[in-house]
PDB file of N, CA and C in Angstrom:
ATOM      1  N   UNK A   1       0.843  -1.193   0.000  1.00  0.00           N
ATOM      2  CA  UNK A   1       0.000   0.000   0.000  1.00  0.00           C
ATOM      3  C   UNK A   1       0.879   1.244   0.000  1.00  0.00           C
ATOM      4  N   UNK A   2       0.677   1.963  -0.601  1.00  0.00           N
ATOM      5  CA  UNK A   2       1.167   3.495  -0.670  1.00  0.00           C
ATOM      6  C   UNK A   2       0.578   4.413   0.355  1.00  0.00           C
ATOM      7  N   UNK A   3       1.140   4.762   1.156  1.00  0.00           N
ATOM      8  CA  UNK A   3       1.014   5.370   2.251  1.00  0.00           C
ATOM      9  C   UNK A   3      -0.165   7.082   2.010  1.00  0.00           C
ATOM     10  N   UNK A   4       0.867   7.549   1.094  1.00  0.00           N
ATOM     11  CA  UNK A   4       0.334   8.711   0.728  1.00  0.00           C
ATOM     12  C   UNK A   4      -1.171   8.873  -0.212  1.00  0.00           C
ATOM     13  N   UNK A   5      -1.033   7.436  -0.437  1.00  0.00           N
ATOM     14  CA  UNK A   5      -2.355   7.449  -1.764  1.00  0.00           C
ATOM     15  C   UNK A   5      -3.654   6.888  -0.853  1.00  0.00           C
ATOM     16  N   UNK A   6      -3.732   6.776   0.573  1.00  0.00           N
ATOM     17  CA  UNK A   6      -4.723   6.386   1.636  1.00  0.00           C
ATOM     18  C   UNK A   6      -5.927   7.345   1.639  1.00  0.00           C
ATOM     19  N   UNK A   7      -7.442   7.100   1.680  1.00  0.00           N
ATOM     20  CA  UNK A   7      -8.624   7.435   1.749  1.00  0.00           C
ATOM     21  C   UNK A   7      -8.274   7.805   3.053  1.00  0.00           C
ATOM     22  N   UNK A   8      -8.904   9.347   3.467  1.00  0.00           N
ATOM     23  CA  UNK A   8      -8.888   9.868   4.825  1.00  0.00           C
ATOM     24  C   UNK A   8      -9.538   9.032   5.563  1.00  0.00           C
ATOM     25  N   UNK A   9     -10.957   8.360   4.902  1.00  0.00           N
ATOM     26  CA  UNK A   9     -12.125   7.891   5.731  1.00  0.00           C
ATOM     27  C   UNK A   9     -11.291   6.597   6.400  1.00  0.00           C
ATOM     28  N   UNK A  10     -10.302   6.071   6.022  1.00  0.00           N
ATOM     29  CA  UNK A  10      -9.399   4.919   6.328  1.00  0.00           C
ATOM     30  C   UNK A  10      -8.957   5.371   7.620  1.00  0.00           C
ATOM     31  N   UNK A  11      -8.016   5.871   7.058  1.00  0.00           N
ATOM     32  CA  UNK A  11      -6.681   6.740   8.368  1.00  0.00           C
ATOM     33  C   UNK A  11      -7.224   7.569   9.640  1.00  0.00           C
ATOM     34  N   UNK A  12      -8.034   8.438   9.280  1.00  0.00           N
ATOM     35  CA  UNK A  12      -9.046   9.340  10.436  1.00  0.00           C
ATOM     36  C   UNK A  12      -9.473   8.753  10.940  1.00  0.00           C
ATOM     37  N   UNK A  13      -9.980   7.224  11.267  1.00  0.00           N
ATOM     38  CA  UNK A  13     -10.280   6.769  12.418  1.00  0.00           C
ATOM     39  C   UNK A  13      -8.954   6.284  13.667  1.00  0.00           C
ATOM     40  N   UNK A  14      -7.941   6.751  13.372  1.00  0.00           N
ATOM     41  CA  UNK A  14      -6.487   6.100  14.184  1.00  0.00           C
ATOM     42  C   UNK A  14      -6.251   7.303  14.980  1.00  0.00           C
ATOM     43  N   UNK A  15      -6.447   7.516  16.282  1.00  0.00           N
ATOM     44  CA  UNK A  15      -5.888   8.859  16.874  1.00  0.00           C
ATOM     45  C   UNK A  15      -4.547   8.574  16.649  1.00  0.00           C
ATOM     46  N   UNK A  16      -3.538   7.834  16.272  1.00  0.00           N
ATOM     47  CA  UNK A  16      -2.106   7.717  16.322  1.00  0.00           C
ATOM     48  C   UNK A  16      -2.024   9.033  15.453  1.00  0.00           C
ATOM     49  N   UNK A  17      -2.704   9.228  13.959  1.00  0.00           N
ATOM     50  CA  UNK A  17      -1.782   9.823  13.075  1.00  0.00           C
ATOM     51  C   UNK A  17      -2.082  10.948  13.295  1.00  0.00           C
ATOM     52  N   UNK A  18      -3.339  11.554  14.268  1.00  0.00           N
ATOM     53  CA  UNK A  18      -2.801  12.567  14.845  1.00  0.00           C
ATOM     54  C   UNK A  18      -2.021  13.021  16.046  1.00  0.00           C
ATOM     55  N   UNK A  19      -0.753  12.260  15.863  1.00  0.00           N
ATOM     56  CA  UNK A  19      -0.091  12.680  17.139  1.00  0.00           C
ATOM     57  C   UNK A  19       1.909  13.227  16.403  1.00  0.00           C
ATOM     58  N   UNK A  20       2.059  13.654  16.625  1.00  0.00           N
ATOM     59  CA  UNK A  20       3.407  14.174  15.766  1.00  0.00           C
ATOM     60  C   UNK A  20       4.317  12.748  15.930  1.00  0.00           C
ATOM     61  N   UNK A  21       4.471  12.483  17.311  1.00  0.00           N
ATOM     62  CA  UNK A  21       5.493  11.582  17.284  1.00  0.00           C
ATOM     63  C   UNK A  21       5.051   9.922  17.393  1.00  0.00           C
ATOM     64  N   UNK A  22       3.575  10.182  16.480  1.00  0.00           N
ATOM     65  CA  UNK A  22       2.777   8.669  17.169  1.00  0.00           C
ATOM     66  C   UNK A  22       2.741   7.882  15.702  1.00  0.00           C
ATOM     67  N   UNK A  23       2.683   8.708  14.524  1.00  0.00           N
ATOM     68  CA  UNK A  23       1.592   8.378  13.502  1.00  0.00           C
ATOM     69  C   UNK A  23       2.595   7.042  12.888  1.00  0.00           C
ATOM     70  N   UNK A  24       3.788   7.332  13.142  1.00  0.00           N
ATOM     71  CA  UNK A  24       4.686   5.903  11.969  1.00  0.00           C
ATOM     72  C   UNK A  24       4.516   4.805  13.406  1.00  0.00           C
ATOM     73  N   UNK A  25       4.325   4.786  14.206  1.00  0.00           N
ATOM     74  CA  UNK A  25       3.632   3.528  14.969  1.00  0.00           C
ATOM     75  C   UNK A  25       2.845   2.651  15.019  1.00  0.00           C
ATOM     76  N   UNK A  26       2.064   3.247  14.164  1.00  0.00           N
ATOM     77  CA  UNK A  26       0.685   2.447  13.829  1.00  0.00           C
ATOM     78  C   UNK A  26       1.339   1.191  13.323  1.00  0.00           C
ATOM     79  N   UNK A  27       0.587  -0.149  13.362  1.00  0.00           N
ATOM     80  CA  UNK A  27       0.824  -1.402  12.543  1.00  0.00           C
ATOM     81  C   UNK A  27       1.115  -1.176  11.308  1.00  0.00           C
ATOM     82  N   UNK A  28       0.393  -0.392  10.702  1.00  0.00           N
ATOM     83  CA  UNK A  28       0.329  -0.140   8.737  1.00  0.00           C
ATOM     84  C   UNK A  28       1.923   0.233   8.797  1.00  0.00           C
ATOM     85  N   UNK A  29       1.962   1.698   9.118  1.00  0.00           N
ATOM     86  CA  UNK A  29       3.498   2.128   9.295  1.00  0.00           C
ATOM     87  C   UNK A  29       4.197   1.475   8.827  1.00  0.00           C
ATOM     88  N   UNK A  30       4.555   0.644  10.651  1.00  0.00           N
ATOM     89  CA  UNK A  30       5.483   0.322  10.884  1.00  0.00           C
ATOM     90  C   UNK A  30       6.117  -1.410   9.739  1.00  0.00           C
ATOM     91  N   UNK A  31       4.861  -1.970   9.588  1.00  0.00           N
ATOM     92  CA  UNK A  31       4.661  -2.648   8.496  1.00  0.00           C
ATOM     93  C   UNK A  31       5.245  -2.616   6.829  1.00  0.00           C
ATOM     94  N   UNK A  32       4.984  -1.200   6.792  1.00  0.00           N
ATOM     95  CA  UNK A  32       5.662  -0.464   5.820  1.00  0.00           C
ATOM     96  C   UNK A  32       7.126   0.373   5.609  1.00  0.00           C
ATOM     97  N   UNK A  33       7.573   0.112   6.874  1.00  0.00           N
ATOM     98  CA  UNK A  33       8.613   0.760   7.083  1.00  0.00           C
ATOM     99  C   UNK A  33       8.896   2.347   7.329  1.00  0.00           C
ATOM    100  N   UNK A  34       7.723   3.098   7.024  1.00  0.00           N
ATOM    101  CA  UNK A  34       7.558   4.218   6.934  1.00  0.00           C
ATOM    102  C   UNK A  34       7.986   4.845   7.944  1.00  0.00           C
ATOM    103  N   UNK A  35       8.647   4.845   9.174  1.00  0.00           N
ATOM    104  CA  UNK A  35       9.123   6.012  10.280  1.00  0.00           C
ATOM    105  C   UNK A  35      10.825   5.541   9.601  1.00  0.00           C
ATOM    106  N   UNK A  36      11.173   4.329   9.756  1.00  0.00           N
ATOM    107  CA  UNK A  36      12.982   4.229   9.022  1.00  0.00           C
ATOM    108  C   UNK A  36      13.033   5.154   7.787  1.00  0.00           C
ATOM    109  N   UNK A  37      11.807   5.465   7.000  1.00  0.00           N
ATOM    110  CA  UNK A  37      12.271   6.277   5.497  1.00  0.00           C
ATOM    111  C   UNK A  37      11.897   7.819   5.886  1.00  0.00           C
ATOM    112  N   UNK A  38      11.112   7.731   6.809  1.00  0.00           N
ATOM    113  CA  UNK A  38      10.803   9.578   7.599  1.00  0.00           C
ATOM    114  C   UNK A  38      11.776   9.960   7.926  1.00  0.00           C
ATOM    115  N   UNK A  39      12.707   9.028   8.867  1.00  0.00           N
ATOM    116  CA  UNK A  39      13.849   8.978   9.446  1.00  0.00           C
ATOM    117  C   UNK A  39      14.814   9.562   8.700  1.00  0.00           C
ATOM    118  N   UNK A  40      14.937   8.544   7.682  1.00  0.00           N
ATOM    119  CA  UNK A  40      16.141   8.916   6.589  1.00  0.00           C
ATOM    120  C   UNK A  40      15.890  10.362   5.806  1.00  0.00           C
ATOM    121  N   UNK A  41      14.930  10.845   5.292  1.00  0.00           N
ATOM    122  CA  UNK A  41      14.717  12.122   5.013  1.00  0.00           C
ATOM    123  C   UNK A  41      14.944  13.338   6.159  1.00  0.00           C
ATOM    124  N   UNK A  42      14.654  13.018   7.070  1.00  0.00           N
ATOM    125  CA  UNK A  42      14.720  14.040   8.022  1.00  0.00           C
ATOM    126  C   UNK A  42      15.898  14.483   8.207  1.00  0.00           C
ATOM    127  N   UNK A  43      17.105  13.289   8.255  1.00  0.00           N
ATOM    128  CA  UNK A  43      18.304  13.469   8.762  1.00  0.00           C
ATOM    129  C   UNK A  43      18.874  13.857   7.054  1.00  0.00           C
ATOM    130  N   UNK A  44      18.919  13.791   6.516  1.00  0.00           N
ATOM    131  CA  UNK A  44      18.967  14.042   4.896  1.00  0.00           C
ATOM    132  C   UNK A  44      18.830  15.823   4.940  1.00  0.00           C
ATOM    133  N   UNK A  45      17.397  16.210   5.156  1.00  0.00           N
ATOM    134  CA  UNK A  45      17.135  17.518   5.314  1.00  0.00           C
ATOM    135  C   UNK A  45      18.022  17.927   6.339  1.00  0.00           C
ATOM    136  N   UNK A  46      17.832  17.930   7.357  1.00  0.00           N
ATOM    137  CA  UNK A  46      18.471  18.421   8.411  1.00  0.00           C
ATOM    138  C   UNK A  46      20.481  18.353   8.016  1.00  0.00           C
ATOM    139  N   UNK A  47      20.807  17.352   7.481  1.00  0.00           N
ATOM    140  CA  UNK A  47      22.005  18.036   6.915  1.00  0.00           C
ATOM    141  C   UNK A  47      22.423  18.851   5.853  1.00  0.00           C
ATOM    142  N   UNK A  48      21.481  19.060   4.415  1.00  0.00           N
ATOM    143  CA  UNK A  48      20.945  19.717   3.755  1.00  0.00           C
ATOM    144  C   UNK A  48      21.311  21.342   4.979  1.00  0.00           C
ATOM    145  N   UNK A  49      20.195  21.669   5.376  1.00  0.00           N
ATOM    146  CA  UNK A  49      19.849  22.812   6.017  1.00  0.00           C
ATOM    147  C   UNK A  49      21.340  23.100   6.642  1.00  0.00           C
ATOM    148  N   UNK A  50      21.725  22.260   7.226  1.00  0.00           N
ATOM    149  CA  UNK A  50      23.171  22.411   8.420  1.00  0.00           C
ATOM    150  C   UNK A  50      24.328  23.029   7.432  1.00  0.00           C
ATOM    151  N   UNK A  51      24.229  22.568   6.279  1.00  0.00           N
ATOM    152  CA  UNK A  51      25.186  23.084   5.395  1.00  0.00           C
ATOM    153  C   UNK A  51      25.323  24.609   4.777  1.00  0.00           C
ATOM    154  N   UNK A  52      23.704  24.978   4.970  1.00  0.00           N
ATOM    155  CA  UNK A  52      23.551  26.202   4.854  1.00  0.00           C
ATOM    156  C   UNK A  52      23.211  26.955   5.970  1.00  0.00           C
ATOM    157  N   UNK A  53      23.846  26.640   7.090  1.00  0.00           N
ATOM    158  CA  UNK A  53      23.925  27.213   8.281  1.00  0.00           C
ATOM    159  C   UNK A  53      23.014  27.190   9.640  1.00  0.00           C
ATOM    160  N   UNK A  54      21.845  26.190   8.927  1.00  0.00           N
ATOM    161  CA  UNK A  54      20.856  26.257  10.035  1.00  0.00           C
ATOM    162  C   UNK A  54      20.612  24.774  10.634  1.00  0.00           C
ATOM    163  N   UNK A  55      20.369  24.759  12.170  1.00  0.00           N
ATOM    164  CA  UNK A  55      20.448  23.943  12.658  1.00  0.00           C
ATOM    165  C   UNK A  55      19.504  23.526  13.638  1.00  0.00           C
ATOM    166  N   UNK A  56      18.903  22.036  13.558  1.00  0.00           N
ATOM    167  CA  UNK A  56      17.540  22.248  14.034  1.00  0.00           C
ATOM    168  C   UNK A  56      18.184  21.974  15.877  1.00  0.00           C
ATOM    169  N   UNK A  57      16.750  22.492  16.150  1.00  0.00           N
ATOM    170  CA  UNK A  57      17.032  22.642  17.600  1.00  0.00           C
ATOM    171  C   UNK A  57      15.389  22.501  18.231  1.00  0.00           C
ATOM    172  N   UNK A  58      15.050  21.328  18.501  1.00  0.00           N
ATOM    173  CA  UNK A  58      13.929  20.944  18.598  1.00  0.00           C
ATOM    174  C   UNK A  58      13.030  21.038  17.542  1.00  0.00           C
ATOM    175  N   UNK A  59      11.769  21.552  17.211  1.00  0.00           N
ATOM    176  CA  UNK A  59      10.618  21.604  16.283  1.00  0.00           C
ATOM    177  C   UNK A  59      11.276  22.954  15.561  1.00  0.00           C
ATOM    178  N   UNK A  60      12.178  23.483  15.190  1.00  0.00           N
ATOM    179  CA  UNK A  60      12.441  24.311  14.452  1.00  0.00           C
ATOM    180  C   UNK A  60      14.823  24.229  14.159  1.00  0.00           C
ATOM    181  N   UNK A  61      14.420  25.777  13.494  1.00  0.00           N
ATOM    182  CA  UNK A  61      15.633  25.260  13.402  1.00  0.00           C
ATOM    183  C   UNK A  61      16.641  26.814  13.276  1.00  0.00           C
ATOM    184  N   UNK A  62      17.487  27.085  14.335  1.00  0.00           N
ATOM    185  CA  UNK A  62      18.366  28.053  14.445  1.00  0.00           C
ATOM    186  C   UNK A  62      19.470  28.561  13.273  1.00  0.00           C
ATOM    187  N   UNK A  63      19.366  30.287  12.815  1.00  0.00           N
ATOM    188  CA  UNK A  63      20.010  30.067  11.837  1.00  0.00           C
ATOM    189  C   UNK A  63      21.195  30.675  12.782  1.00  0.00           C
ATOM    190  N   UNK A  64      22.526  29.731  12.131  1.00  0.00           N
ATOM    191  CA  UNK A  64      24.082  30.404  12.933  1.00  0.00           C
ATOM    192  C   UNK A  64      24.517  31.496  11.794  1.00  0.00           C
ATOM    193  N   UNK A  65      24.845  31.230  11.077  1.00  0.00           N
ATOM    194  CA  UNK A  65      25.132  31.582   9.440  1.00  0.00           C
ATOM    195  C   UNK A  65      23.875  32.461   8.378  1.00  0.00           C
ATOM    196  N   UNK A  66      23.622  33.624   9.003  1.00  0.00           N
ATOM    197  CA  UNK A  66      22.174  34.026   8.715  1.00  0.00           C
ATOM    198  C   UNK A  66      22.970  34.221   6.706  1.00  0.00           C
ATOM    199  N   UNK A  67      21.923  34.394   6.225  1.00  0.00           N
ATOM    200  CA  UNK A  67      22.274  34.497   4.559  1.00  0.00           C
ATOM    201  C   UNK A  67      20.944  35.083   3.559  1.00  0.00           C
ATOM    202  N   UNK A  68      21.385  35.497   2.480  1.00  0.00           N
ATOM    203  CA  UNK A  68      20.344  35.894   1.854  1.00  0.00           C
ATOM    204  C   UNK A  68      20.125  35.319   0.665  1.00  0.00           C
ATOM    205  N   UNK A  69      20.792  34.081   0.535  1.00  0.00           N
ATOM    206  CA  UNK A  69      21.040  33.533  -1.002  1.00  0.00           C
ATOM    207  C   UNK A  69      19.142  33.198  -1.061  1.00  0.00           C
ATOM    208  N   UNK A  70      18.896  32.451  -2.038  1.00  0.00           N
ATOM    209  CA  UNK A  70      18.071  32.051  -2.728  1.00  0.00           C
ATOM    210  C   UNK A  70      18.352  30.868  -3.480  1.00  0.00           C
TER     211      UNK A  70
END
């Protein structure tokens, strides 16, 4: 199953996936592997970002290296 291609009427009954740090827990998820590939993007982004100076620091992310590129 494709995670992203899910009928709300499916998923909206799981209070997990509304929880930030709950939703790749669910059986389906975790079944699917889906928090290991959240995982891997996150840390992907987050070094991405680090390279251009910003660094997360809980739910956001501190710039050290402020910049104006584009």
């Amino acid at each position: 199953m494709i995670s992203w291609d899910w009928l709300p009427g499916d998923w909206m009954k799981e209070e997990q996936y509304f929880q930030y740090e709950q939703w790749m827990n669910t059986d389906i998820m975790q079944e699917g592997k889906v928090g290991e590939e959240y995982q891997k993007i996150v840390d992907t982004f987050d070094e991405l970002l680090s390279s251009q100076g910003y660094r997360r620091e809980g739910h956001y992310y501190r710039a050290e290296q402020a910049s104006n590129d584009t």
